[in-house]
C-alpha atoms as a PDB file:
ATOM      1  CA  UNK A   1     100.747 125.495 167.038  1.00  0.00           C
ATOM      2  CA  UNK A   2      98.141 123.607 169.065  1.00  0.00           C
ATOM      3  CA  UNK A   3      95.692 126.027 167.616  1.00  0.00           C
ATOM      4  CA  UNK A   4      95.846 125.343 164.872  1.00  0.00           C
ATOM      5  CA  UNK A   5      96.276 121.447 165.406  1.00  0.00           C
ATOM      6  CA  UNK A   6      92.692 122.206 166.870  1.00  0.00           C
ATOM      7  CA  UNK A   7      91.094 123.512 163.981  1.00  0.00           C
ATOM      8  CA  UNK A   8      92.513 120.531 161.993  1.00  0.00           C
ATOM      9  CA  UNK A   9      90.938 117.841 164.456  1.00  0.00           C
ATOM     10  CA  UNK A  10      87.121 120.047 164.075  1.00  0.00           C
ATOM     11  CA  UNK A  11      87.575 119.261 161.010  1.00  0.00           C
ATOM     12  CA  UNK A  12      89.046 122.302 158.879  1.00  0.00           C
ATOM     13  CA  UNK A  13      91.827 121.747 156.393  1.00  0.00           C
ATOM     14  CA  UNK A  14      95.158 123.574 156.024  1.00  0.00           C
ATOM     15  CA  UNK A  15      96.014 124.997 152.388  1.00  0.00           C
ATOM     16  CA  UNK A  16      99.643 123.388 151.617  1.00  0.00           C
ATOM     17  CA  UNK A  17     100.544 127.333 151.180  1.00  0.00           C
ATOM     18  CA  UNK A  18      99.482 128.762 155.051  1.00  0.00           C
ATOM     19  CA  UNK A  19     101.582 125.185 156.025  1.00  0.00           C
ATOM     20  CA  UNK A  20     104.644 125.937 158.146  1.00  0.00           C
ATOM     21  CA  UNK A  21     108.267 124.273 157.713  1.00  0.00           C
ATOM     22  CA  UNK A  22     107.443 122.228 160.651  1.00  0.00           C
ATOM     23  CA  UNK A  23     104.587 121.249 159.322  1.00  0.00           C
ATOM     24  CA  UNK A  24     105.877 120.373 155.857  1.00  0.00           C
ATOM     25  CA  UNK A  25     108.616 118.483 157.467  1.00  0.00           C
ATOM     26  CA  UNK A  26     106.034 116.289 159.698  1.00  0.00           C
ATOM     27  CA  UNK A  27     103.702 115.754 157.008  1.00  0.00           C
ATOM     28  CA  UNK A  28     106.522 114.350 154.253  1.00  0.00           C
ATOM     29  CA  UNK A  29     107.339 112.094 157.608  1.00  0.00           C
ATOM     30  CA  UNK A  30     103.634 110.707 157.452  1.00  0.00           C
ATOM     31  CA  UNK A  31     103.817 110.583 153.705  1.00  0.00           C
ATOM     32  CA  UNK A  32     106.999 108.407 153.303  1.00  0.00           C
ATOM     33  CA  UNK A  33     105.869 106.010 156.044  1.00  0.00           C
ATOM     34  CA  UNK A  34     102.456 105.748 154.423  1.00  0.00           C
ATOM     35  CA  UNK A  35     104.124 104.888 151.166  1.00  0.00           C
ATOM     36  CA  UNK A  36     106.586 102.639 152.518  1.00  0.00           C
ATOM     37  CA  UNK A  37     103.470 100.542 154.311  1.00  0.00           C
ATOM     38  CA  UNK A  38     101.788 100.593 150.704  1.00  0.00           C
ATOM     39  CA  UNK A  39     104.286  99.203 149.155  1.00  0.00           C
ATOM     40  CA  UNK A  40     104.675  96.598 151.618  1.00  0.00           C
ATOM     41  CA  UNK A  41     101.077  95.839 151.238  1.00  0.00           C
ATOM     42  CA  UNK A  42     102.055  95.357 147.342  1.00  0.00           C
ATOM     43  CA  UNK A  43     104.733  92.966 147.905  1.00  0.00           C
ATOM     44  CA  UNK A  44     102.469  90.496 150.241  1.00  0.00           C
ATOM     45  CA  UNK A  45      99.828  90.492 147.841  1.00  0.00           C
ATOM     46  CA  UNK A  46     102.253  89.601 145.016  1.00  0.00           C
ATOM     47  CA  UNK A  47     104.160  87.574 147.131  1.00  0.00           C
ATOM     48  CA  UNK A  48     102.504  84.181 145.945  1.00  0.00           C
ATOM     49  CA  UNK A  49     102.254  84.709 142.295  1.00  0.00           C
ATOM     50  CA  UNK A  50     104.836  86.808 141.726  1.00  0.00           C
ATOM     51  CA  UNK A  51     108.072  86.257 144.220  1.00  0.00           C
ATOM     52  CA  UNK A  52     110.436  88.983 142.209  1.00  0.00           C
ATOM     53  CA  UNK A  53     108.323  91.690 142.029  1.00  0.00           C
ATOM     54  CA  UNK A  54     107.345  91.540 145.293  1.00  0.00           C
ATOM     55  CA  UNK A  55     110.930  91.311 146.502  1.00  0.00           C
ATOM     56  CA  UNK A  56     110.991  95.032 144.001  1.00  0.00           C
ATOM     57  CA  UNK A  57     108.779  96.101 145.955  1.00  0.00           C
ATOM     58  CA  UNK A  58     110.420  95.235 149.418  1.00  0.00           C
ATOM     59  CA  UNK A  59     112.879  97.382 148.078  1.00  0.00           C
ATOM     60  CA  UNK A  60     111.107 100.171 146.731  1.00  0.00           C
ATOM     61  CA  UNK A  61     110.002 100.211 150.587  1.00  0.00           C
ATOM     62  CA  UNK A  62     113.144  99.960 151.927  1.00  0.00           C
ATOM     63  CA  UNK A  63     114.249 103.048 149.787  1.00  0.00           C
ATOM     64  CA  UNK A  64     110.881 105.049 151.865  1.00  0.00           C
ATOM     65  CA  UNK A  65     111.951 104.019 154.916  1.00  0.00           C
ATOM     66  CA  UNK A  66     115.487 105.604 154.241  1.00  0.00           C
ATOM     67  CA  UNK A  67     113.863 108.547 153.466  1.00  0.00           C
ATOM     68  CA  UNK A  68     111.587 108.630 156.440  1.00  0.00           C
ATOM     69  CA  UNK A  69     114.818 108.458 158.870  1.00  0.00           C
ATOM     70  CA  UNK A  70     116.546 111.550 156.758  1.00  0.00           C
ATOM     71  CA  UNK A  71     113.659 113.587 157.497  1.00  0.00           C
ATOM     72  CA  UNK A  72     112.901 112.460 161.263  1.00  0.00           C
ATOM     73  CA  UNK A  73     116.659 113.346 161.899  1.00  0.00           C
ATOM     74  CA  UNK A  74     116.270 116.513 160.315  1.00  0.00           C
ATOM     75  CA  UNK A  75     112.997 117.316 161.888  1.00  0.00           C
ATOM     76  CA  UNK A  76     114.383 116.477 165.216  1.00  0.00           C
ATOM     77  CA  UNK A  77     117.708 119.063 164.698  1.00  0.00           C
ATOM     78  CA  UNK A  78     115.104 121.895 164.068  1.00  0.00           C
ATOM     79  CA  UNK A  79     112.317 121.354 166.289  1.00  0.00           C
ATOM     80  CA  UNK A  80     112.515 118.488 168.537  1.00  0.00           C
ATOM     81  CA  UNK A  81     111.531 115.089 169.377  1.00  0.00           C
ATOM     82  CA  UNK A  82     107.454 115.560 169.132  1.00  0.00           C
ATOM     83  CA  UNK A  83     106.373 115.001 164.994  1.00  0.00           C
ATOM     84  CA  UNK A  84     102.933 117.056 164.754  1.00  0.00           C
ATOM     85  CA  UNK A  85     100.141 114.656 163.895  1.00  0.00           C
ATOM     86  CA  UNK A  86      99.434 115.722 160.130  1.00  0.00           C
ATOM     87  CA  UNK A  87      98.553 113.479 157.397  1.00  0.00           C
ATOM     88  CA  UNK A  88      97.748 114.216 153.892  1.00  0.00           C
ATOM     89  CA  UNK A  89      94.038 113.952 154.225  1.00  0.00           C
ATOM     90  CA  UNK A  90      94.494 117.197 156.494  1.00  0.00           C
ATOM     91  CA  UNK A  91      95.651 119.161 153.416  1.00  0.00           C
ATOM     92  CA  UNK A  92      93.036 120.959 151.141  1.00  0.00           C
ATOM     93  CA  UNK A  93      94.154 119.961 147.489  1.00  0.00           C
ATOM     94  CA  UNK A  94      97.239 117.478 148.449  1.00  0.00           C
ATOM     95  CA  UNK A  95      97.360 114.352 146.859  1.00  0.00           C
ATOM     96  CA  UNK A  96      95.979 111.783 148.422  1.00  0.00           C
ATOM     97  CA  UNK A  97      96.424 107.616 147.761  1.00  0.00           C
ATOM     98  CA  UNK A  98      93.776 105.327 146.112  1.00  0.00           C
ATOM     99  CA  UNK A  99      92.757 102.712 148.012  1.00  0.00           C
ATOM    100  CA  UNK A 100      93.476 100.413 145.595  1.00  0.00           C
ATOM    101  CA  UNK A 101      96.541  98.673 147.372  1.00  0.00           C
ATOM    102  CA  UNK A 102      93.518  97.130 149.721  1.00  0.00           C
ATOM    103  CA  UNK A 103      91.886  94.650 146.724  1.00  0.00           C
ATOM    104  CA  UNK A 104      92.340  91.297 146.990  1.00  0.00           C
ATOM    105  CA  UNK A 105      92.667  90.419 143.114  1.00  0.00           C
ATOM    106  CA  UNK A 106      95.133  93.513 142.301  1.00  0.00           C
ATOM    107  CA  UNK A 107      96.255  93.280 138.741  1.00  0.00           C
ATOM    108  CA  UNK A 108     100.330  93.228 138.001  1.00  0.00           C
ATOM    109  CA  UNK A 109     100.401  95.954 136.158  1.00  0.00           C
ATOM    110  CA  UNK A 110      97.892  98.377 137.965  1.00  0.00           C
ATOM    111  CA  UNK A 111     100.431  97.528 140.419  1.00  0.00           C
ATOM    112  CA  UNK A 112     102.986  98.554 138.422  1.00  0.00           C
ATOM    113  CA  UNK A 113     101.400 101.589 137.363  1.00  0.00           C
ATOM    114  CA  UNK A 114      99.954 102.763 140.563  1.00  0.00           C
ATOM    115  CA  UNK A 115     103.814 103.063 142.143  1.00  0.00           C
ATOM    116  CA  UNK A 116     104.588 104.874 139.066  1.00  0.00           C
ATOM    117  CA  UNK A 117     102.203 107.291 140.119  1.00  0.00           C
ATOM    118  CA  UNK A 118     103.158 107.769 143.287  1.00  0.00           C
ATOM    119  CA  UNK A 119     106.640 108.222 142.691  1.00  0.00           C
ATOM    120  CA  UNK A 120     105.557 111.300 140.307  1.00  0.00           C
ATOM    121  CA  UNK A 121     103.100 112.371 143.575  1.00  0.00           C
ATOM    122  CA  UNK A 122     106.002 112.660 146.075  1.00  0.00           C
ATOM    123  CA  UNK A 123     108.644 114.445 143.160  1.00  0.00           C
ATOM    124  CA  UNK A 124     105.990 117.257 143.064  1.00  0.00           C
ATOM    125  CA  UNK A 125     105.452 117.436 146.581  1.00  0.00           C
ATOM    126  CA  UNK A 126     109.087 117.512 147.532  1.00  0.00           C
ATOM    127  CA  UNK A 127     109.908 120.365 144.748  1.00  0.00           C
ATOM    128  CA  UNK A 128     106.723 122.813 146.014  1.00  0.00           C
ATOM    129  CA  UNK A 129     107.953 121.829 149.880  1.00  0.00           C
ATOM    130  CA  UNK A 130     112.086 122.689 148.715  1.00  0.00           C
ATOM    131  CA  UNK A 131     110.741 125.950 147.077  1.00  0.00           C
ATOM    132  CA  UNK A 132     108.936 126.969 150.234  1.00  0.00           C
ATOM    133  CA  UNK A 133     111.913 125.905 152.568  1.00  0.00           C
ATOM    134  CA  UNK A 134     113.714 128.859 154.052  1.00  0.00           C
ATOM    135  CA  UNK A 135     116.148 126.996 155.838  1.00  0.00           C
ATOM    136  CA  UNK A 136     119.225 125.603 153.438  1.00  0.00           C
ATOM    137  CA  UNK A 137     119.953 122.396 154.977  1.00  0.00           C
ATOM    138  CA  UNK A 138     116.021 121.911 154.871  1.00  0.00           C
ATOM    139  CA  UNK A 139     115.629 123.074 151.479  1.00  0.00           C
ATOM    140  CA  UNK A 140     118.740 120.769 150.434  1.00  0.00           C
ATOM    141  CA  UNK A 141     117.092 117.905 151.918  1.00  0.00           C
ATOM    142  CA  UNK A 142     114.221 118.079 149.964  1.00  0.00           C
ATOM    143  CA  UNK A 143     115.721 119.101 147.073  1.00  0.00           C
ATOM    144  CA  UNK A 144     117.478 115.686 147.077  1.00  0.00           C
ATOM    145  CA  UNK A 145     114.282 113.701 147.772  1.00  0.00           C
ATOM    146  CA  UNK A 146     112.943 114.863 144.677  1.00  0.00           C
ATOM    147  CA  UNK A 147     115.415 113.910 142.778  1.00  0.00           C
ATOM    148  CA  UNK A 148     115.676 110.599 144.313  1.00  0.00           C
ATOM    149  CA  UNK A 149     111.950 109.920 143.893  1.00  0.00           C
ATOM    150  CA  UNK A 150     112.523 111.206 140.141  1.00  0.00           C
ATOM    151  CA  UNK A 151     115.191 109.043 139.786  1.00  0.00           C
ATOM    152  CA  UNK A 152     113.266 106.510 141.370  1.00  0.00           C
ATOM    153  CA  UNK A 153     111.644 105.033 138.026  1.00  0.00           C
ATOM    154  CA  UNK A 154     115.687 104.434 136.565  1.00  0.00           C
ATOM    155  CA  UNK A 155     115.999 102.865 140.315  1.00  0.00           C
ATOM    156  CA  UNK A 156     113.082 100.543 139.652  1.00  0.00           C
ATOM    157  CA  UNK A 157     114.098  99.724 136.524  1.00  0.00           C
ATOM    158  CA  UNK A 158     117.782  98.946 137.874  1.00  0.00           C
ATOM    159  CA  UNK A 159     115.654  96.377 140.317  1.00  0.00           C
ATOM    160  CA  UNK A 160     113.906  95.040 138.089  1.00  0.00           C
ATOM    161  CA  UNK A 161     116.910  94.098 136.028  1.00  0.00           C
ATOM    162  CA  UNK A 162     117.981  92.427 139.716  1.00  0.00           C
ATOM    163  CA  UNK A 163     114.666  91.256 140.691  1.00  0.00           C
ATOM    164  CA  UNK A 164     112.890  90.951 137.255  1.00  0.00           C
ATOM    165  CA  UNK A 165     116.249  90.073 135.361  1.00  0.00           C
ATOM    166  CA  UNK A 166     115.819  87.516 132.176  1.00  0.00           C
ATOM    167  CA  UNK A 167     112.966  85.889 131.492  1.00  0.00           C
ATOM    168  CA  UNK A 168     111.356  86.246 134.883  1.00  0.00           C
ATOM    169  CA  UNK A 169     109.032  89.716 133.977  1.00  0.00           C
ATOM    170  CA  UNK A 170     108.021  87.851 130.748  1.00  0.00           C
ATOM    171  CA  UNK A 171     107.146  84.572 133.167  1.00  0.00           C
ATOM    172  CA  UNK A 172     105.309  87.091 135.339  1.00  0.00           C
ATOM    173  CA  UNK A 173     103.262  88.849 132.690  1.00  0.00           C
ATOM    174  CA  UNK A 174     102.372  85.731 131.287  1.00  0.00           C
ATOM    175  CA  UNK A 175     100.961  84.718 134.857  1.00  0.00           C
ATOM    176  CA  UNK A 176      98.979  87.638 135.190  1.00  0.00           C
ATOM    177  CA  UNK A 177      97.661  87.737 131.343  1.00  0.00           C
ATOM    178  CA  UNK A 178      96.354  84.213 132.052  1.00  0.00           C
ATOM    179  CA  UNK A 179      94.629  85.444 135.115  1.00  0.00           C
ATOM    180  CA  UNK A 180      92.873  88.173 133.374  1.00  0.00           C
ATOM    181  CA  UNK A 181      92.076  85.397 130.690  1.00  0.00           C
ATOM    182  CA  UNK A 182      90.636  83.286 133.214  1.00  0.00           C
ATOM    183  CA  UNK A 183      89.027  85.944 135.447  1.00  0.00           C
ATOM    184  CA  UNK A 184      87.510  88.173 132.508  1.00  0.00           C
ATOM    185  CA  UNK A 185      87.557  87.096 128.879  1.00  0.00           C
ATOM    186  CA  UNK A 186      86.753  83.220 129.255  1.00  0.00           C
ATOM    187  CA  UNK A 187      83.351  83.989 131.359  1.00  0.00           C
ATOM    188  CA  UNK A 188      82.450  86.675 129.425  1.00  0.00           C
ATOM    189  CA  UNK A 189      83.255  85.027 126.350  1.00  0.00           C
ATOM    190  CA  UNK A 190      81.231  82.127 127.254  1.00  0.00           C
ATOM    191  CA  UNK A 191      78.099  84.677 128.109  1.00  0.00           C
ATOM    192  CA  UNK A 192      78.625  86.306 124.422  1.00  0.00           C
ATOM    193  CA  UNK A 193      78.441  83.200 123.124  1.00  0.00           C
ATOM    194  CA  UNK A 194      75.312  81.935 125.021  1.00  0.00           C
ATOM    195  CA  UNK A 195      74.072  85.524 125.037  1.00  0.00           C
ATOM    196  CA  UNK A 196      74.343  86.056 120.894  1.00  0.00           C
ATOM    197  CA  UNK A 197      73.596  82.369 119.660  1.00  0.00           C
ATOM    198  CA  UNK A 198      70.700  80.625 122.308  1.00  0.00           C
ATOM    199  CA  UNK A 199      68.397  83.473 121.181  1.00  0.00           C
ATOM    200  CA  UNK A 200      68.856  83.176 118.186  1.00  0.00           C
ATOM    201  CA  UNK A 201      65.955  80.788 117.839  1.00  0.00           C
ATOM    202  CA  UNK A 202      63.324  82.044 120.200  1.00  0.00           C
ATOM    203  CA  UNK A 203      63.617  85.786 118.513  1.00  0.00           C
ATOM    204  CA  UNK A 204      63.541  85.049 115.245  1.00  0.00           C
ATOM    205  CA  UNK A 205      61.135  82.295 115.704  1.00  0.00           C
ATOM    206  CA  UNK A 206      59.129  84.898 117.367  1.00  0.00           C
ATOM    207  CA  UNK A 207      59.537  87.404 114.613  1.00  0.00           C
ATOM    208  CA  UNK A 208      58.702  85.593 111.786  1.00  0.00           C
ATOM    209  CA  UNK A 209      55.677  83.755 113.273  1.00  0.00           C
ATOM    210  CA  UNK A 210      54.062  86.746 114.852  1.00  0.00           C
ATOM    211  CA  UNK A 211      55.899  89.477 112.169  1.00  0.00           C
ATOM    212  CA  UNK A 212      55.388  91.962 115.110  1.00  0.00           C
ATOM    213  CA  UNK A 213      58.734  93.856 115.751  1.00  0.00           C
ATOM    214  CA  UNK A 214      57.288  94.807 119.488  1.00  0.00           C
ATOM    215  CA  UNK A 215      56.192  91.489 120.007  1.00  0.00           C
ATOM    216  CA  UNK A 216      59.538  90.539 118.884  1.00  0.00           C
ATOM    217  CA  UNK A 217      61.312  92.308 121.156  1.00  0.00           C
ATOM    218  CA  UNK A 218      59.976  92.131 124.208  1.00  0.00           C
ATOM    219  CA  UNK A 219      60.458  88.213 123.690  1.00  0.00           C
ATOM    220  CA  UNK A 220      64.527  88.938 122.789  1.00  0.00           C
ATOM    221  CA  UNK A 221      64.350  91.042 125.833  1.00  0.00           C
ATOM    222  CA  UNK A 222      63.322  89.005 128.337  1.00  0.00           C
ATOM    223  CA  UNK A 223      65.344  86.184 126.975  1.00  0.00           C
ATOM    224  CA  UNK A 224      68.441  88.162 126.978  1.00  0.00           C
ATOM    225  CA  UNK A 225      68.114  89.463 130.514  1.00  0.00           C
ATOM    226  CA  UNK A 226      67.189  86.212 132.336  1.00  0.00           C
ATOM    227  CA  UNK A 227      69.752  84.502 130.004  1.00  0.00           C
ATOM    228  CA  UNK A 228      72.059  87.225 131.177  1.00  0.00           C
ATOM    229  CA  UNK A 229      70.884  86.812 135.427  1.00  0.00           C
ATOM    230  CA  UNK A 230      71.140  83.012 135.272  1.00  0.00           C
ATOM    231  CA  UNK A 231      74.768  82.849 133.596  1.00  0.00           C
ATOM    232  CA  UNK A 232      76.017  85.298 135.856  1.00  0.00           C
ATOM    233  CA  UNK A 233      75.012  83.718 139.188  1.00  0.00           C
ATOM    234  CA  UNK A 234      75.932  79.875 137.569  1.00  0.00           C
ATOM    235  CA  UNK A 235      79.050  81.219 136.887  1.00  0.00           C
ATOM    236  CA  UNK A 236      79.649  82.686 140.251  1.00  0.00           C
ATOM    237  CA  UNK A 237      78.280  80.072 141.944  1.00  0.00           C
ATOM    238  CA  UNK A 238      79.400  76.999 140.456  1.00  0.00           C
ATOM    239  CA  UNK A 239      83.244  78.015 141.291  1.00  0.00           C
ATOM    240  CA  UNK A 240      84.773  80.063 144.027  1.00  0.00           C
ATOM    241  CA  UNK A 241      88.377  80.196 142.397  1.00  0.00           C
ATOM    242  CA  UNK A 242      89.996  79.504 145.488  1.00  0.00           C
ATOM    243  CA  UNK A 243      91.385  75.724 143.854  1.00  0.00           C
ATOM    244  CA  UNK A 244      90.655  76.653 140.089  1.00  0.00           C
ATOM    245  CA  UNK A 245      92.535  79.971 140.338  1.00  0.00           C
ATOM    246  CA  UNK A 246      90.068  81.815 138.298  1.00  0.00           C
ATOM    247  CA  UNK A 247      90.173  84.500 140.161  1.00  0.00           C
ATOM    248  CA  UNK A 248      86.834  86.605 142.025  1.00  0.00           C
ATOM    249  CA  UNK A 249      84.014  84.561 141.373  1.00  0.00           C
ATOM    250  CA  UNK A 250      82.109  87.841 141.513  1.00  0.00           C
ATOM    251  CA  UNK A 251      84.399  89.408 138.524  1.00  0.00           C
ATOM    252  CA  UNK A 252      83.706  86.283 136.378  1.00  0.00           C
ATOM    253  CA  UNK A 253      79.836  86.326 137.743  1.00  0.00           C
ATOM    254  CA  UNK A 254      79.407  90.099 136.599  1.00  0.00           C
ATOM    255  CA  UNK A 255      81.389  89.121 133.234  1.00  0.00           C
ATOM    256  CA  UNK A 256      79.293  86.116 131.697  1.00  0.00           C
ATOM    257  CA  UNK A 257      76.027  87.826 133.376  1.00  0.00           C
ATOM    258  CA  UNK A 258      76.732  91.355 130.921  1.00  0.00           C
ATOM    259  CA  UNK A 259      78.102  89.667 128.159  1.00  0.00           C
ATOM    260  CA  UNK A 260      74.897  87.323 127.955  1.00  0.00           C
ATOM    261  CA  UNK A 261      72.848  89.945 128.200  1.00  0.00           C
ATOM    262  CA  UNK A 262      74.495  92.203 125.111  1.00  0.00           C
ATOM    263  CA  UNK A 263      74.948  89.311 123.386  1.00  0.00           C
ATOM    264  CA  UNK A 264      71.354  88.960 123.236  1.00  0.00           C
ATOM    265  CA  UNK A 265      70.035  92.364 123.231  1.00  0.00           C
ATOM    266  CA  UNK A 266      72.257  93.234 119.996  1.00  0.00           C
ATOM    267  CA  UNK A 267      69.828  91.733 117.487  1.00  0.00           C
ATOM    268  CA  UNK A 268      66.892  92.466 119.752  1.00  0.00           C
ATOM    269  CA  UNK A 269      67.200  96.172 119.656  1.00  0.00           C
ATOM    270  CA  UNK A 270      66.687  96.432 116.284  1.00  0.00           C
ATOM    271  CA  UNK A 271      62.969  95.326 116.642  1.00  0.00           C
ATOM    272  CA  UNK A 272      62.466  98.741 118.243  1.00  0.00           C
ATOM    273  CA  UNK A 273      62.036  99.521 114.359  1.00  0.00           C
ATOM    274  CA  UNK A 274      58.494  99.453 113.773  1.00  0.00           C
ATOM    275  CA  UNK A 275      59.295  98.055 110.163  1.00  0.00           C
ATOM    276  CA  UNK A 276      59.440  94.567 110.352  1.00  0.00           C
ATOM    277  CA  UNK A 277      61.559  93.716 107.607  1.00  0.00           C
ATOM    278  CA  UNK A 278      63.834  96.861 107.935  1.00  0.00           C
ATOM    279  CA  UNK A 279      64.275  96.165 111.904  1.00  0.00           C
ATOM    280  CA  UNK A 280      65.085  92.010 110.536  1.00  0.00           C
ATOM    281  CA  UNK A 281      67.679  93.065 107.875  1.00  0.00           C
ATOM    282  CA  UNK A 282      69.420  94.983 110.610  1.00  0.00           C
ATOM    283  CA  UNK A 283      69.047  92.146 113.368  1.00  0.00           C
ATOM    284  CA  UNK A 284      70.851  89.764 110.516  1.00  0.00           C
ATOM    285  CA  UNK A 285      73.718  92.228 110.405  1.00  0.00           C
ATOM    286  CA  UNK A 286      74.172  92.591 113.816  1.00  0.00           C
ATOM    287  CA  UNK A 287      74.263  88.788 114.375  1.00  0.00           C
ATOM    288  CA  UNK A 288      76.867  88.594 111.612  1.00  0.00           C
ATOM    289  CA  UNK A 289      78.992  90.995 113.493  1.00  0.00           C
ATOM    290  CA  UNK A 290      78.852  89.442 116.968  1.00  0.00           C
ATOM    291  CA  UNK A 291      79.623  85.883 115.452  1.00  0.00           C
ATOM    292  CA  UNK A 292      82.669  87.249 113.855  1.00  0.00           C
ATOM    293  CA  UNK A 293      83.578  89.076 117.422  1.00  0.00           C
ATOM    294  CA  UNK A 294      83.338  85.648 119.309  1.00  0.00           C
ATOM    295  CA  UNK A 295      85.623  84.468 116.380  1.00  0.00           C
ATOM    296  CA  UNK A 296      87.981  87.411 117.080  1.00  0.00           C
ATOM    297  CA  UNK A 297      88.046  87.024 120.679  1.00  0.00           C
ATOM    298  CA  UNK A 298      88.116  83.368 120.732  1.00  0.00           C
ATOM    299  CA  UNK A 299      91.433  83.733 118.382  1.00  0.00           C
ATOM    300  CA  UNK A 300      93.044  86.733 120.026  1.00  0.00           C
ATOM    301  CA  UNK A 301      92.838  85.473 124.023  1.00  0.00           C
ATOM    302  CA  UNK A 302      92.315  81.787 123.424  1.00  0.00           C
ATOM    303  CA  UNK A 303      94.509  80.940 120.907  1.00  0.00           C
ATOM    304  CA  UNK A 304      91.859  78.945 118.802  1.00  0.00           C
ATOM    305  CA  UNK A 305      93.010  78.815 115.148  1.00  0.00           C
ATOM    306  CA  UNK A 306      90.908  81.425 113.242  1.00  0.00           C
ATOM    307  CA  UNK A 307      89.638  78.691 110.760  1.00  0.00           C
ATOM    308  CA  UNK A 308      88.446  76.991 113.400  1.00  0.00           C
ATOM    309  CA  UNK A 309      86.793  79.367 115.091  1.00  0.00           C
ATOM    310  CA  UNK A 310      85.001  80.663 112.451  1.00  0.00           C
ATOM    311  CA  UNK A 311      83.709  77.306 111.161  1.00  0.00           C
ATOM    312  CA  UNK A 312      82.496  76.315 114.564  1.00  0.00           C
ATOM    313  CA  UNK A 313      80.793  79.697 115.846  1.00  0.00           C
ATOM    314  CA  UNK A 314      79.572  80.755 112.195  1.00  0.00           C
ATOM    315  CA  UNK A 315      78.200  77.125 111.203  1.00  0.00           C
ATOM    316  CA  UNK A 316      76.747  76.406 115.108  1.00  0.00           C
ATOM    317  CA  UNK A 317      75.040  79.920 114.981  1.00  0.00           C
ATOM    318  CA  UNK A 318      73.720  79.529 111.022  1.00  0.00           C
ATOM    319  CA  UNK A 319      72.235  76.533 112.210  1.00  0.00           C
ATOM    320  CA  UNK A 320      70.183  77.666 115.371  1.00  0.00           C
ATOM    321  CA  UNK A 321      69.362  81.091 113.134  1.00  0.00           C
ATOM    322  CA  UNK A 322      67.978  78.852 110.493  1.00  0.00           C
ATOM    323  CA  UNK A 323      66.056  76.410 112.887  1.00  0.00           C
ATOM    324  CA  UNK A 324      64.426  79.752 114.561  1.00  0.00           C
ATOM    325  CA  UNK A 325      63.278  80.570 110.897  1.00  0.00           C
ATOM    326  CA  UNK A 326      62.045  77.534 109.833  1.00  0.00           C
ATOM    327  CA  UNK A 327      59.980  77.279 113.478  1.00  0.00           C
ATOM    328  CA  UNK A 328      58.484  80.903 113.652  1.00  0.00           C
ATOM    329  CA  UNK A 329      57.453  80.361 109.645  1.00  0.00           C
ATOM    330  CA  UNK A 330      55.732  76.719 110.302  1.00  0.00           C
END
């Protein structure tokens, strides 16, 4: 055994098939308290913002830990008090976690979805480890932790009508679609908006006083890009989110910085065209289509009436398109 324990630590990995029952046992030990730690992890991140489905996932940890004693007792019976050192990183092909459970600004529902997948992980596991199992008690044992991890989703869902119960998920949902409001869609809304409107007026003034599509785009290129640099450090500067709650200020930073920079590059591209009035008719359409997506957005995630929206992004960008015009053809 402490061979091949040595050829693990010089760094050679064990195919789940050579693994013994030992082994198995040892590793679905590491595994469970692994899991049990993760979801741990999730509950003190959610703690603040969302109480009940961090007290799910106390729980759902709980629930490893119970398996973790089954199989140390079990382990112990067959071979003894030492637990071999094997992890799932040891294993060529075994599953391994994402370290996702270590970011800060962890989403509710990646949350959500990343236990879901690791309930489905540890059913597979424990059904190849059961069919490998030579021993009955053994194979019985993990026979019955596969079904408990399958049956785990109905168990989370019988928590969540303890822990989540009423209107509490709905409460919590709505917390966590206002962060990715605030974190994401405002700031990059904002940078559309600045991106797709303020050059307006220095490309087309550019295009119709020099008529020169390269010209024309070099200018709506270097506009959009230092547009695009300047939002995105203002808006990461100007507010850490610590007191506003808007979450990373590099997330919103990296939001309004790219969305600036599209915004502007959409009816700047077209002046890659050599013909200028075929690369202008394009640029027009484009600009219609972004003004209309700010509408969209600023209706679907801010709740701005659609009327209103559309008569103050349409008529606001109509009137720096037409003051662009009326400069470039003085």
């Amino acid at each position: 055994m402490m061979s091949r324990l040595s050829m693990l630590t010089l760094g050679g990995r064990q195919r789940f098939d050579d693994l013994s029952e030992q082994e198995i046992l040892a590793l679905a030990i590491g595994s469970e308290e692994e899991d049990g730690q993760i979801y741990r992890a999730y509950a003190g991140r959610l703690r603040g913002d969302y109480p009940r489905s961090a007290a799910l996932f106390d729980a759902m940890a709980d629930a490893e830990d119970e398996h973790r004693r089954r199989l140390i007792e079990r382990y112990k019976q067959r071979f003894g008090d030492f637990i071999i050192p094997i992890r799932r990183e040891h294993i060529a092909g075994y599953y391994s976690r994402k370290p996702v459970w270590l970011m800060r600004n962890l989403g509710l529902d990646r949350v959500r979805e990343e236990a879901a997948a690791m309930e489905r992980q540890a059913r597979d596991f424990y059904l190849a480890a059961a069919r490998r199992s030579t021993d009955a008690d053994t194979r019985r044992l993990l026979g019955d932790l596969a079904a408990a991890e399958s049956a785990h989703e109905r168990t989370a869902e019988a928590l969540s009508e303890q822990h989540l119960g009423g209107t509490v998920r709905d409460e919590e949902d709505a917390v966590a679609h206002r962060q990715f409001v605030l974190t994401w869609v405002q700031p990059g809304l904002a940078g559309l908006m600045d991106g797709s409107v303020s050059t307006l007026a220095p490309i087309f003034a550019t295009a119709f006083a020099t008529q020169n599509p390269w010209t024309t785009f070099l200018v709506g290129l270097s506009a959009s890009i230092g547009a695009g640099i300047s939002m995105g450090f203002t808006e990461a500067a100007h507010d850490d989110g610590k007191i506003s709650g808007r979450g990373s200020p590099l997330k919103r930073g990296l939001a309004s910085g790219v969305m600036t920079a599209l915004g502007g590059l959409g009816h700047a591209l077209p002046y890659l065209i050599p013909n200028f009035w075929l690369a202008t008719s394009i640029a027009f359409a484009v600009v219609f289509v972004e003004l209309w997506a700010i509408v969209w957005i600023q209706n679907r995630y801010m709740e701005t009436p659609f009327l209103r929206a559309a008569f103050q992004i349409v008529l606001g960008g109509s009137l720096v398109l037409a003051a662009g015009i009326l400069i470039g053809g003085a």
